[in-house]
Protein backbone atom coordinates (compact mmCIF):
# COMPACT_ATOMS: atom_id res chain seq x y z
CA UNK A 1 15.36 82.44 -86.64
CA UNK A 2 17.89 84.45 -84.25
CA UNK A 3 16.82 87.57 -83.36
CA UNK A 4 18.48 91.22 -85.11
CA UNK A 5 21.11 92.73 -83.63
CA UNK A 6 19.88 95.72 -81.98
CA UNK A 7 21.84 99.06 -82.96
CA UNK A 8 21.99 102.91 -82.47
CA UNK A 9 22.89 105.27 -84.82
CA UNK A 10 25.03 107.73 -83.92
CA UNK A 11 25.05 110.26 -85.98
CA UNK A 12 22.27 110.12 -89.13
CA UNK A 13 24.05 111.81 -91.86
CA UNK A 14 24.55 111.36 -95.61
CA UNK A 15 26.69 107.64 -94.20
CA UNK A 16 24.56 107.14 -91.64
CA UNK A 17 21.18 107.27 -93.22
CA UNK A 18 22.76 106.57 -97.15
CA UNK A 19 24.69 104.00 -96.68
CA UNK A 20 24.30 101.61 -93.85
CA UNK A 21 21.03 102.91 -92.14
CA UNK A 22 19.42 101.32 -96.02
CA UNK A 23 20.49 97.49 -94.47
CA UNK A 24 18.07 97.04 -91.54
CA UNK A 25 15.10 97.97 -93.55
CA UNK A 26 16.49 95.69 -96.74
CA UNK A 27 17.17 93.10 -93.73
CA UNK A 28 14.92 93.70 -90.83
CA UNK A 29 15.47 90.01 -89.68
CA UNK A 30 19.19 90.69 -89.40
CA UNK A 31 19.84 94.24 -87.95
CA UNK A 32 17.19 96.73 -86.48
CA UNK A 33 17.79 100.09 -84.92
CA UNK A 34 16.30 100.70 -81.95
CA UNK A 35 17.54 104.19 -81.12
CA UNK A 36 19.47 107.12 -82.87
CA UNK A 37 21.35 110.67 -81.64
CA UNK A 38 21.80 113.30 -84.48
CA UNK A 39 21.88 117.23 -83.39
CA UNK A 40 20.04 118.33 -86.46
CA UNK A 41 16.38 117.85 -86.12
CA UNK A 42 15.38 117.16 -89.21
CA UNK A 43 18.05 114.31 -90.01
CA UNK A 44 16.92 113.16 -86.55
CA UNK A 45 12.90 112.50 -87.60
CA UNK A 46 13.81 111.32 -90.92
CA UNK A 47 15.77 108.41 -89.40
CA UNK A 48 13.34 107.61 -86.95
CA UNK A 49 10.52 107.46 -89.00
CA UNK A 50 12.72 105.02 -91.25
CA UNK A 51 13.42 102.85 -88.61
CA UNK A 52 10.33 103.12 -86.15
CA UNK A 53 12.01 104.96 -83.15
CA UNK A 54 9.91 105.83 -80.79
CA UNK A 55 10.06 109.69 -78.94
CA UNK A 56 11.88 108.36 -76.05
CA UNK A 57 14.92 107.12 -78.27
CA UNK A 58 15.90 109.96 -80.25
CA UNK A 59 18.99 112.14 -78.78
CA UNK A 60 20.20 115.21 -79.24
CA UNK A 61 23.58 114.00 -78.89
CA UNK A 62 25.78 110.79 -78.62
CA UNK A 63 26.60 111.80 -75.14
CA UNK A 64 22.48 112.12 -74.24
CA UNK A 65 22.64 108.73 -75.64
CA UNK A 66 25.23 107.07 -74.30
CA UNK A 67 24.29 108.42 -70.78
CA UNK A 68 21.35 106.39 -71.06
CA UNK A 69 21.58 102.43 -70.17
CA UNK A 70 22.66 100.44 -72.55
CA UNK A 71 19.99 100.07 -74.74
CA UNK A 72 21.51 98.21 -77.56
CA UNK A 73 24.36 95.57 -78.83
CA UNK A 74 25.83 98.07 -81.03
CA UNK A 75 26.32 100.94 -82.33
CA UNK A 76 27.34 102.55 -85.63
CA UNK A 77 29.31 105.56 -85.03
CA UNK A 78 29.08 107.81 -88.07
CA UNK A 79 29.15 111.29 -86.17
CA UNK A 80 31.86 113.92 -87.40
CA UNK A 81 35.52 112.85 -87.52
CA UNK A 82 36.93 114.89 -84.51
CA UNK A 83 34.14 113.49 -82.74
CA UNK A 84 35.29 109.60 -82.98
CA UNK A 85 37.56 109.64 -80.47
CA UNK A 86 35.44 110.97 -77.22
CA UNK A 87 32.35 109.44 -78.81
CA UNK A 88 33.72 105.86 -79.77
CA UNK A 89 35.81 105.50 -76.16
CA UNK A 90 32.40 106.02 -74.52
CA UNK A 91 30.62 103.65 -76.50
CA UNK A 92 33.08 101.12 -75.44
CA UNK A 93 33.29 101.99 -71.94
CA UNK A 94 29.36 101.58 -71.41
CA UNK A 95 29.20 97.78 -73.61
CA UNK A 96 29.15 98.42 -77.27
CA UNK A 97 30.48 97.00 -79.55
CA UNK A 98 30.75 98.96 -82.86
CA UNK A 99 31.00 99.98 -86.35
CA UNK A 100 33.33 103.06 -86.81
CA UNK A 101 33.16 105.44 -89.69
CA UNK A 102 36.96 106.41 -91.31
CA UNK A 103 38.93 107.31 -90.22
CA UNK A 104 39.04 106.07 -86.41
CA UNK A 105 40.18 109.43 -85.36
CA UNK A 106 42.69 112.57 -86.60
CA UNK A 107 45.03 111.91 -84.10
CA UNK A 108 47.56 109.59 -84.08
CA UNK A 109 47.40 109.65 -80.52
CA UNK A 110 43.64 109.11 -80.78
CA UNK A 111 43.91 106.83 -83.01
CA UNK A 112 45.73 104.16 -80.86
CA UNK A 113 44.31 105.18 -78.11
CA UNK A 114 40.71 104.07 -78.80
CA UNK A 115 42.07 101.25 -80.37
CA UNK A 116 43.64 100.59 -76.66
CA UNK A 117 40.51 100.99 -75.36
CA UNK A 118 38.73 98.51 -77.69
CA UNK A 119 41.34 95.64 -76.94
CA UNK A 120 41.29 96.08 -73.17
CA UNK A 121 37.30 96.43 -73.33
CA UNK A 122 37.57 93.05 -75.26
CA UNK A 123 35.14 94.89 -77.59
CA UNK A 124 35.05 94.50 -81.30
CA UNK A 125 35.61 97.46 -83.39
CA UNK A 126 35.08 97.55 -86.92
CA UNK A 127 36.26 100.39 -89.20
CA UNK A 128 34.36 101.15 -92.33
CA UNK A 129 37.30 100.29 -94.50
CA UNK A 130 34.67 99.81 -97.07
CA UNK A 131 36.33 98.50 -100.55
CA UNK A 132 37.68 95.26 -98.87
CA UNK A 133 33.92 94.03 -98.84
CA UNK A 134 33.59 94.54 -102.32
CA UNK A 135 32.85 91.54 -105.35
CA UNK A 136 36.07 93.63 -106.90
CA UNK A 137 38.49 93.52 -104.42
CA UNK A 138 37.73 90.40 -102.95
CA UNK A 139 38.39 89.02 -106.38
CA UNK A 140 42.33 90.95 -106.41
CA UNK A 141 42.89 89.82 -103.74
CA UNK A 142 42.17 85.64 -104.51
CA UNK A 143 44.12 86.73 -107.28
CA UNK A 144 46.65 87.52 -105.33
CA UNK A 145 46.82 84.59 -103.09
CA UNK A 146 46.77 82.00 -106.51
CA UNK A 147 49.85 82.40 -107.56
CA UNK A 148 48.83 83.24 -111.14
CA UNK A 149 51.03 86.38 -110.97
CA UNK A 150 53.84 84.80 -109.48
CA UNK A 151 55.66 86.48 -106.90
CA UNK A 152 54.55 90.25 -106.38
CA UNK A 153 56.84 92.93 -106.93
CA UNK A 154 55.29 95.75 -107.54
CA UNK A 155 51.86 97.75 -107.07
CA UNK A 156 50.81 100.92 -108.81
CA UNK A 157 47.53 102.03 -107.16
CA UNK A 158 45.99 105.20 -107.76
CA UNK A 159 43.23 107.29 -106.08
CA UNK A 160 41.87 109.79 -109.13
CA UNK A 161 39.37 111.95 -107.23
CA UNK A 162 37.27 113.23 -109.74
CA UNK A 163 37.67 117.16 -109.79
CA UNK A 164 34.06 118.36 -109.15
CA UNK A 165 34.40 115.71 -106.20
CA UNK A 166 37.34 117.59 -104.58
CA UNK A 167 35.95 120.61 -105.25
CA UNK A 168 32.94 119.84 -103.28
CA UNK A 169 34.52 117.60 -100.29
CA UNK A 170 38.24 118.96 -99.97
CA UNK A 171 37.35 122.57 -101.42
CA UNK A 172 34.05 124.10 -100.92
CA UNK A 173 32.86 120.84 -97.78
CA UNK A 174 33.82 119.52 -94.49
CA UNK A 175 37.34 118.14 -95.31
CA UNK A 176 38.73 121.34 -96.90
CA UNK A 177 40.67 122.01 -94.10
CA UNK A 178 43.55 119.76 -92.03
CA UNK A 179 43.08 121.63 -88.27
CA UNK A 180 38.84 121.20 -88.81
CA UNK A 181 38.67 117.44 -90.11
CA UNK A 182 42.21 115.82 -90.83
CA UNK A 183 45.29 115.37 -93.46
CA UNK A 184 43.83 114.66 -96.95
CA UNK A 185 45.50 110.91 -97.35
CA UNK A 186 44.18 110.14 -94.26
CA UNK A 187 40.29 111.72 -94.72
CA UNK A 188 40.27 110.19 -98.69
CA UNK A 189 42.84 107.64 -98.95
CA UNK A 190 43.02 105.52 -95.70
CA UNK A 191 40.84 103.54 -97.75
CA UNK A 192 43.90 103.22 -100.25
CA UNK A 193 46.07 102.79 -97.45
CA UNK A 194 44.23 99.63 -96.19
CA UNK A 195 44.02 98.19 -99.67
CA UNK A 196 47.65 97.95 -100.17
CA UNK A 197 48.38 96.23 -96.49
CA UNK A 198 45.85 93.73 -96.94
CA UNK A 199 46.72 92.92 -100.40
CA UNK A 200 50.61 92.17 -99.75
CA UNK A 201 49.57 91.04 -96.47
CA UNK A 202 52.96 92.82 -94.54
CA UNK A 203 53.48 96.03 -92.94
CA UNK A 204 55.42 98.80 -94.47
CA UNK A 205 59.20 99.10 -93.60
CA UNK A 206 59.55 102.68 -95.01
CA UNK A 207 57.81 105.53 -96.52
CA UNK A 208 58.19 108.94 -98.47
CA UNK A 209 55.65 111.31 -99.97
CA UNK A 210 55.33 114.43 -101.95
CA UNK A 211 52.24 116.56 -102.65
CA UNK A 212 50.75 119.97 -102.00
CA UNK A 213 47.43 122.15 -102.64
CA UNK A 214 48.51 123.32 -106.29
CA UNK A 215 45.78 124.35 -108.00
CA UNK A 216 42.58 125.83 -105.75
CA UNK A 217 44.55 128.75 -104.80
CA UNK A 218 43.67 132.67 -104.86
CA UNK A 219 45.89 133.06 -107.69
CA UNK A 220 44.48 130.81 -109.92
CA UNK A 221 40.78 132.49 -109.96
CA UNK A 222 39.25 133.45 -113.34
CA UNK A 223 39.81 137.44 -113.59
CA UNK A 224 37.07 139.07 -111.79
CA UNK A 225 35.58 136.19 -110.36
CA UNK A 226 33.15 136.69 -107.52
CA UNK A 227 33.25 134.89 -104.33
CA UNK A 228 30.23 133.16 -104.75
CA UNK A 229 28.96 131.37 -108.57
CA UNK A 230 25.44 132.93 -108.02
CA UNK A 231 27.04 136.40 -107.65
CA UNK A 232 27.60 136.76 -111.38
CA UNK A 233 30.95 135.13 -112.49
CA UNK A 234 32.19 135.75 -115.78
CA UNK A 235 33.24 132.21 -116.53
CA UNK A 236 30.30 130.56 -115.65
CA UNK A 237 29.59 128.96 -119.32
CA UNK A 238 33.13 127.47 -118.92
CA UNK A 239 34.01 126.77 -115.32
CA UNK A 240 33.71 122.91 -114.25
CA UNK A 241 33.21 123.78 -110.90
CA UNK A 242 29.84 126.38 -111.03
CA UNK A 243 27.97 124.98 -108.55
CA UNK A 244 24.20 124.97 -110.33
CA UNK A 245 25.71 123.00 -113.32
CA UNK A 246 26.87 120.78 -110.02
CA UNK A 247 23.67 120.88 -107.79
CA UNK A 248 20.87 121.89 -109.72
CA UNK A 249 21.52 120.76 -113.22
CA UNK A 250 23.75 117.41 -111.83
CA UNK A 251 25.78 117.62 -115.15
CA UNK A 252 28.73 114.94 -113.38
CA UNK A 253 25.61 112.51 -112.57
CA UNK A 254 24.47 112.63 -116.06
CA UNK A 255 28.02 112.54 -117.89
CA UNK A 256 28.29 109.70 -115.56
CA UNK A 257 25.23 107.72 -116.52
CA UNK A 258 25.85 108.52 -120.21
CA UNK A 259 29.29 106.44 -120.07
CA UNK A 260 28.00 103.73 -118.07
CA UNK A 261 28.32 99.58 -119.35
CA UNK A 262 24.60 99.13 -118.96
CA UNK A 263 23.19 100.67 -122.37
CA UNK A 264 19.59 101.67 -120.61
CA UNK A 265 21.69 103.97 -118.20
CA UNK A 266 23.79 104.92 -121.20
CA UNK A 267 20.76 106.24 -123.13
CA UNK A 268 19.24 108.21 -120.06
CA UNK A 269 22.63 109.92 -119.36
CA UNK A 270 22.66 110.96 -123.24
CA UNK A 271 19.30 112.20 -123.42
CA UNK A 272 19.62 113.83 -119.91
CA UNK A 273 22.54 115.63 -121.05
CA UNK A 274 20.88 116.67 -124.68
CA UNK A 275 17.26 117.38 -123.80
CA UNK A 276 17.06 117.44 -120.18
CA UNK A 277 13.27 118.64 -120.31
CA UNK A 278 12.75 114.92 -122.27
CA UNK A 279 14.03 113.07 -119.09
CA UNK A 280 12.11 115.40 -116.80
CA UNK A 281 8.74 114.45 -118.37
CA UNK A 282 8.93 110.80 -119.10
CA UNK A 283 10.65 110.83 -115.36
CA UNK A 284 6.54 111.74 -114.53
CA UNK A 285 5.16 108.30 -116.15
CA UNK A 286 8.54 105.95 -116.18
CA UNK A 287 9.44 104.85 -112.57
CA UNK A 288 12.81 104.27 -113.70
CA UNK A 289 13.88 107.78 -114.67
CA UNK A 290 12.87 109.12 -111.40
CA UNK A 291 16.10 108.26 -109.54
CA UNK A 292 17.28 111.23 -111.92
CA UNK A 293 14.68 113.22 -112.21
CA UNK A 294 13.99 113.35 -108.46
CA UNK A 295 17.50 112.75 -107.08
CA UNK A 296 17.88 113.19 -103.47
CA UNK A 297 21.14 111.33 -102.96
CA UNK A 298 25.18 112.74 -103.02
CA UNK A 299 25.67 115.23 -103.21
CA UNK A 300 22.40 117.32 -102.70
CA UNK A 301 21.50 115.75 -99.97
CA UNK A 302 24.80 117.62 -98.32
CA UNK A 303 24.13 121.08 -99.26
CA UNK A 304 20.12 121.04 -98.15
CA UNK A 305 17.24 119.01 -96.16
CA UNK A 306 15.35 119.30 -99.52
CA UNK A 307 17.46 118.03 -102.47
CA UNK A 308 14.45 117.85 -104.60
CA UNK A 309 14.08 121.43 -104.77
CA UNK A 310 15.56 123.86 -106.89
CA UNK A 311 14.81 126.71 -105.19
CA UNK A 312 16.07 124.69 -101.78
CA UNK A 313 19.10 124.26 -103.73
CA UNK A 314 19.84 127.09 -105.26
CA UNK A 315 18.95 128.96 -101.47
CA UNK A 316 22.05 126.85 -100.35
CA UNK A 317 24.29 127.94 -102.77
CA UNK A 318 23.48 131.28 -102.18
CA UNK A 319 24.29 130.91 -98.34
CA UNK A 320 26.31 128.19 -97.73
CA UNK A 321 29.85 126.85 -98.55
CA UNK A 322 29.17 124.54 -101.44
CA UNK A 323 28.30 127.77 -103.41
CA UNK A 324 30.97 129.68 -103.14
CA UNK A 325 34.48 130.14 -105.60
CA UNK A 326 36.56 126.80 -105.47
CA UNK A 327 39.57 129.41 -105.90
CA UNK A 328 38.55 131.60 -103.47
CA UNK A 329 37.75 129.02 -100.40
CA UNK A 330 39.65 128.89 -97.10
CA UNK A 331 40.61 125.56 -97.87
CA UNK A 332 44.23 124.00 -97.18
CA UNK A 333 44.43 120.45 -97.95
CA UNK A 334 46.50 119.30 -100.78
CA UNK A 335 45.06 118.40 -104.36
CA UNK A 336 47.93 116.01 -105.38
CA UNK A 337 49.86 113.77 -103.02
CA UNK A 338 52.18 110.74 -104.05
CA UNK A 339 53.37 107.53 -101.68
CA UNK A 340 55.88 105.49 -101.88
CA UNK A 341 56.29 102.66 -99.74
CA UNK A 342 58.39 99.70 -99.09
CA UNK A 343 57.04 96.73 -97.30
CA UNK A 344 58.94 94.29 -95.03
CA UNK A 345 59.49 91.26 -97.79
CA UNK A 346 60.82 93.78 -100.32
CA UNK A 347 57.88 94.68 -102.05
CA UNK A 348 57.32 98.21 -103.42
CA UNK A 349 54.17 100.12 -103.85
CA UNK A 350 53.04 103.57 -104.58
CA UNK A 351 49.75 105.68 -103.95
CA UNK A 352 49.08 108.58 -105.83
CA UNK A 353 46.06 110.65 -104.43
CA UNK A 354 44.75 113.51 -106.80
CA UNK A 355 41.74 115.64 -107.24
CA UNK A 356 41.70 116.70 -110.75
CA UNK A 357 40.21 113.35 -112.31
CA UNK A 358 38.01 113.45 -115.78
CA UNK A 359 36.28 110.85 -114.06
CA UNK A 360 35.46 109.14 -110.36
CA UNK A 361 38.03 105.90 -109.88
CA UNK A 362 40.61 104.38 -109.05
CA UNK A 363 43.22 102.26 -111.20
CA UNK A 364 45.60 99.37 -110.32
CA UNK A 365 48.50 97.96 -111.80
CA UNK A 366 50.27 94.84 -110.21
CA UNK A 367 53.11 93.10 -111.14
CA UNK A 368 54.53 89.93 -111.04
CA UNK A 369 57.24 87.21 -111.63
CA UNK A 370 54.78 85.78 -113.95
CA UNK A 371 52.10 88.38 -114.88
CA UNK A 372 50.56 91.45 -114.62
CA UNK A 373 46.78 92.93 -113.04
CA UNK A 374 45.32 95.83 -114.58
CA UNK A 375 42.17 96.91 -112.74
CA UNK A 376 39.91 99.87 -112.84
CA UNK A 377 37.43 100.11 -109.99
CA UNK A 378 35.62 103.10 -111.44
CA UNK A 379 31.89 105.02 -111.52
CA UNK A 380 30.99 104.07 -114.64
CA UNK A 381 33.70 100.95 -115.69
CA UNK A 382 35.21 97.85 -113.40
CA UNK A 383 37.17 95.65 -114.63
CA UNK A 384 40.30 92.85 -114.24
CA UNK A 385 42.60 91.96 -116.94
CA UNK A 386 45.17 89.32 -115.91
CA UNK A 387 48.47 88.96 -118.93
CA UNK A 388 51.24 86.93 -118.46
CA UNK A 389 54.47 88.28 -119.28
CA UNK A 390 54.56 87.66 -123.17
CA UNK A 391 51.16 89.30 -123.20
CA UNK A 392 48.76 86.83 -123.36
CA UNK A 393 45.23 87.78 -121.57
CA UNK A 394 44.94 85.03 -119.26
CA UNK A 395 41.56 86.57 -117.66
CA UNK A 396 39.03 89.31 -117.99
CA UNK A 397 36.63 90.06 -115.96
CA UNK A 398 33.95 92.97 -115.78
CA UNK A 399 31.52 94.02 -112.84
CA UNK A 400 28.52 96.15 -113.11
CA UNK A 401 29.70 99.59 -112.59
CA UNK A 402 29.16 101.51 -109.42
CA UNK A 403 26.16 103.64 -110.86
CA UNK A 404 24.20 100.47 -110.91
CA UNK A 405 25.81 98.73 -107.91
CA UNK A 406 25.28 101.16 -104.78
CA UNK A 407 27.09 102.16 -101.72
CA UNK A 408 31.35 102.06 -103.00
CA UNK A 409 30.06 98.97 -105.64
CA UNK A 410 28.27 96.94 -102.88
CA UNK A 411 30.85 97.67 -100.07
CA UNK A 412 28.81 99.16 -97.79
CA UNK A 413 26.18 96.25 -97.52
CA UNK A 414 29.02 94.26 -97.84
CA UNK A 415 30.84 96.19 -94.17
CA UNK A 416 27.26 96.00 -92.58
CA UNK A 417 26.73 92.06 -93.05
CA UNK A 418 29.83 91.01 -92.16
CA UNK A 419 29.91 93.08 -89.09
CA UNK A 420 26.26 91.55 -87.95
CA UNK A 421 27.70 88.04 -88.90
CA UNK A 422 30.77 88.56 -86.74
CA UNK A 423 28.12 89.97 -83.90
CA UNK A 424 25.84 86.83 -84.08
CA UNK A 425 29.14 84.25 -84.29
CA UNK A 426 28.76 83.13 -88.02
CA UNK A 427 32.11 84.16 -89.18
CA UNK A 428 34.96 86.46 -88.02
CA UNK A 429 35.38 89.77 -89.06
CA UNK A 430 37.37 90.64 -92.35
CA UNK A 431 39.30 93.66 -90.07
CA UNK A 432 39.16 94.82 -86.72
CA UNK A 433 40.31 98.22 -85.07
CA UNK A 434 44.12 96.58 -85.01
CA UNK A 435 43.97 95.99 -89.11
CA UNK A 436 43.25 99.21 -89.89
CA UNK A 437 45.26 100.82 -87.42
CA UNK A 438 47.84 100.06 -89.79
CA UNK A 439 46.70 102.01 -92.64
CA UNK A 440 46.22 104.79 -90.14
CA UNK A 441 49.86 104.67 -89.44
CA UNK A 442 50.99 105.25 -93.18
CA UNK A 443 48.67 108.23 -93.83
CA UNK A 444 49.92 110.01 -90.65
CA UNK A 445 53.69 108.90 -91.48
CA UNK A 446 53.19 109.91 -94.82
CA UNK A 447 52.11 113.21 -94.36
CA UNK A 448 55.31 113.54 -91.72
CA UNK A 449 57.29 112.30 -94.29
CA UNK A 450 55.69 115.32 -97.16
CA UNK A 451 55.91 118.10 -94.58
CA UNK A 452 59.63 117.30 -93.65
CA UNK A 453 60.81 116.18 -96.98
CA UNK A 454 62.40 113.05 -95.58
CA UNK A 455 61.84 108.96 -95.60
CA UNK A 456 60.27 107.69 -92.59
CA UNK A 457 61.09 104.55 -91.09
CA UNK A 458 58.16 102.99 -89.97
CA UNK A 459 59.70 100.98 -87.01
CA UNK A 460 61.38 104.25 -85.54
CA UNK A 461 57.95 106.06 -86.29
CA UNK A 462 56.29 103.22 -83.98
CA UNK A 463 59.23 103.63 -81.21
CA UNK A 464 58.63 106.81 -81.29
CA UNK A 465 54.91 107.11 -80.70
CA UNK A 466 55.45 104.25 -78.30
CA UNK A 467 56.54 106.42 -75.80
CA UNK A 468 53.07 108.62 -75.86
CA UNK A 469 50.83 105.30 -76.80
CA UNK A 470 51.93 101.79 -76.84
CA UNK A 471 51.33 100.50 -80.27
């Protein structure tokens, strides 16, 4: 048996240590981390413990660690966005190859620059473009490429951020601001972005967009609404964004699991929601329940080193951002943003990005010479319904939802094997840094094109960055 590909983690938060960090113990024979930098101590232990790490090979900082030989094939770069661009340029300069958290940097500059870098290094870069190495979009995308629909002409895709999810990443959390982390359809929707290139398979000719932050605005707060939900707020009973019915009591986890396809799931979300005392107890003897009853994951495990506690939690909320007034934040991103895109064979496409969602998803609608897609790649519900055009279902397919299949529904095992596959020679990579450059170049053309009110011509929008970077 081949040996694992040795990696270091850069960076051991909630993607880090969630999401990818979870393969090399599920697959020791295949990927093993041998060292990992992470500034916050406690984050730092925790991963090493997981993984075995000895003393010697925990770091302070990617730069303590990449100072050091090289002591690794790879690594997986999951430190802070505005840090991917001096940290993922180093990594390549002293022999990594790696796996690169979304977006590859804020910059556009940045952005092709360590792409550059990878190509002349000769080193392979692999975003974390996610949903293409899921059972769901794999299977659109076959669709796609049978025929069945005929020729494409048009794709409706839509990103529906569910609303206590913007409130907590692009309100109260580390995205809430464009000068601190980056433009909102880049941070959330580059994702989106990718989808739509790889599914037609061309790049975009032109581009417009529309959006702005419309709704988590001073104006808009409750009357007499504090600056923090534990200081006493008036609406409290009614507000969808009080942060204990978010953190403490996980009310969207629960309304989640109580509209989930698997009916064991269903009936724990119901009784959760009914007689949450119930769920607490028979989490004490039932195994099962205690995912719930002792959750740890997103997104508690953001707001405190100890999501298991209430009083850890409700400390947090007291103190730090994810507690305080969603109307009443220094945020600045936008909460609605719409794309519209032309690619180079004529077919259209639009994106719309929004954070005020009943429910976690997104939708697709494609449509062809000969049929029609509907999809829904949702939390609780994914499905694929093929018609033909004198509405006929011609298939219909349903996955388990992404409460009972982890990590984006399976994409995130699904990034971390193909990237050790392409490592050890057994198959190419799905995308490199080049693929999803592309994507990278819609988001930042897109938000050109909303702040200026204009279309953007993508070839003129390369020319023109050509003279800073060479695309």
């Amino acid at each position: 048996m081949d040996e694992p590909i040795t990696a270091v983690m850069l960076g051991a938060g909630m993607r880090g240590t969630e999401s990818y960090g979870p393969y090399a113990l599920e697959h020791p024979h295949e990927l093993n981390f041998i060292a990992v930098a992470e500034p916050d101590a406690g984050r730092r232990e925790r991963f090493a413990a997981a993984h075995g790490i000895p003393k010697e090979r925990q770091f302070r900082s990617w730069e303590d660690a990449l100072e050091q030989d090289q002591m690794a094939q790879v690594v997986f770069n999951c430190t802070q966005d505005q840090m991917h661009y001096a940290s993922g340029v180093a990594a390549i300069q002293s022999g990594y190859d790696m796996l690169l958290e979304k977006p590859i940097c804020n910059t556009l500059y940045e952005t092709v620059s360590l792409v550059q870098a990878a190509e002349g290094a000769g080193r392979l870069v692999q975003v974390c473009h996610v949903l293409r190495y899921t059972d769901y979009w794999q299977r659109v995308y076959e669709i796609l490429g049978s025929g069945i629909l005929g020729q494409i002409i048009t794709i409706s895709h839509r990103e529906n951020v569910a609303a206590w999810h913007m409130a907590h990443s692009f309100v109260r959390g580390n995205w809430r601001r464009e000068g601190e982390s980056a433009p909102m359809i880049l941070a959330k929707c580059c994702h989106d972005l990718d989808l739509l290139y790889w599914m037609v398979g061309e790049r975009v000719t032109q581009l417009s967009s529309v959006g702005s932050l419309l709704h988590f605005r001073a104006e808009n707060a409750p009357p007499g609404a504090p600056p923090r939900c534990t200081d006493g707020c008036p609406v409290e009973e009614d507000c969808p964004f009080y942060a204990p019915a978010l953190y403490i009591d996980l009310e969207p986890v629960k309304v989640a699991l109580s509209q989930a396809q698997n009916s064991f799931y269903r009936a724990v979300g119901g009784v959760s929601l009914k007689s949450p005392g119930m769920v607490d107890r028979l989490g004490a003897v039932l195994p099962a329940l205690r995912n719930l009853t002792e959750y740890s994951g997103w997104p508690r495990s953001v707001i405190t080193d100890d999501p298991t506690s209430e009083d850890a939690l409700l400390e947090a909320l007291k103190t730090g951002p994810y507690g305080r007034c969603v109307y009443l934040c220094d945020n600045d991103v936008v909460d609605h943003q719409i794309v519209s895109v032309q690619f180079e064979g004529g077919v259209s496409a639009s994106l719309t990005m929004h954070g005020h969602s009943h429910e976690e998803g997104r939708t697709l609608r494609i449509d062809g010479s000969q049929g029609t897609l509907l999809g829904k790649f949702g939390l609780n519900c994914v499905f694929i319904k093929i018609f033909d055009h004198m509405g006929k279902i011609v298939e219909s397919i349903e996955y388990p939802n992404q409460v009972e299949k982890r990590g984006h529904g399976g994409g995130d095992f699904g990034l971390v094997r193909s990237f050790v596959r392409a490592m050890r020679g057994e198959s190419g990579a799905l995308s490199d840094a080049r693929d999803s450059l592309e994507s990278h170049l819609m988001a930042f053309a897109a938000e050109e094109a909303r702040l200026t009110n204009s279309v953007v011509d993508l070839e003129e929008f390369r020319a023109r960055e050509t003279r800073r970077v060479s695309i």
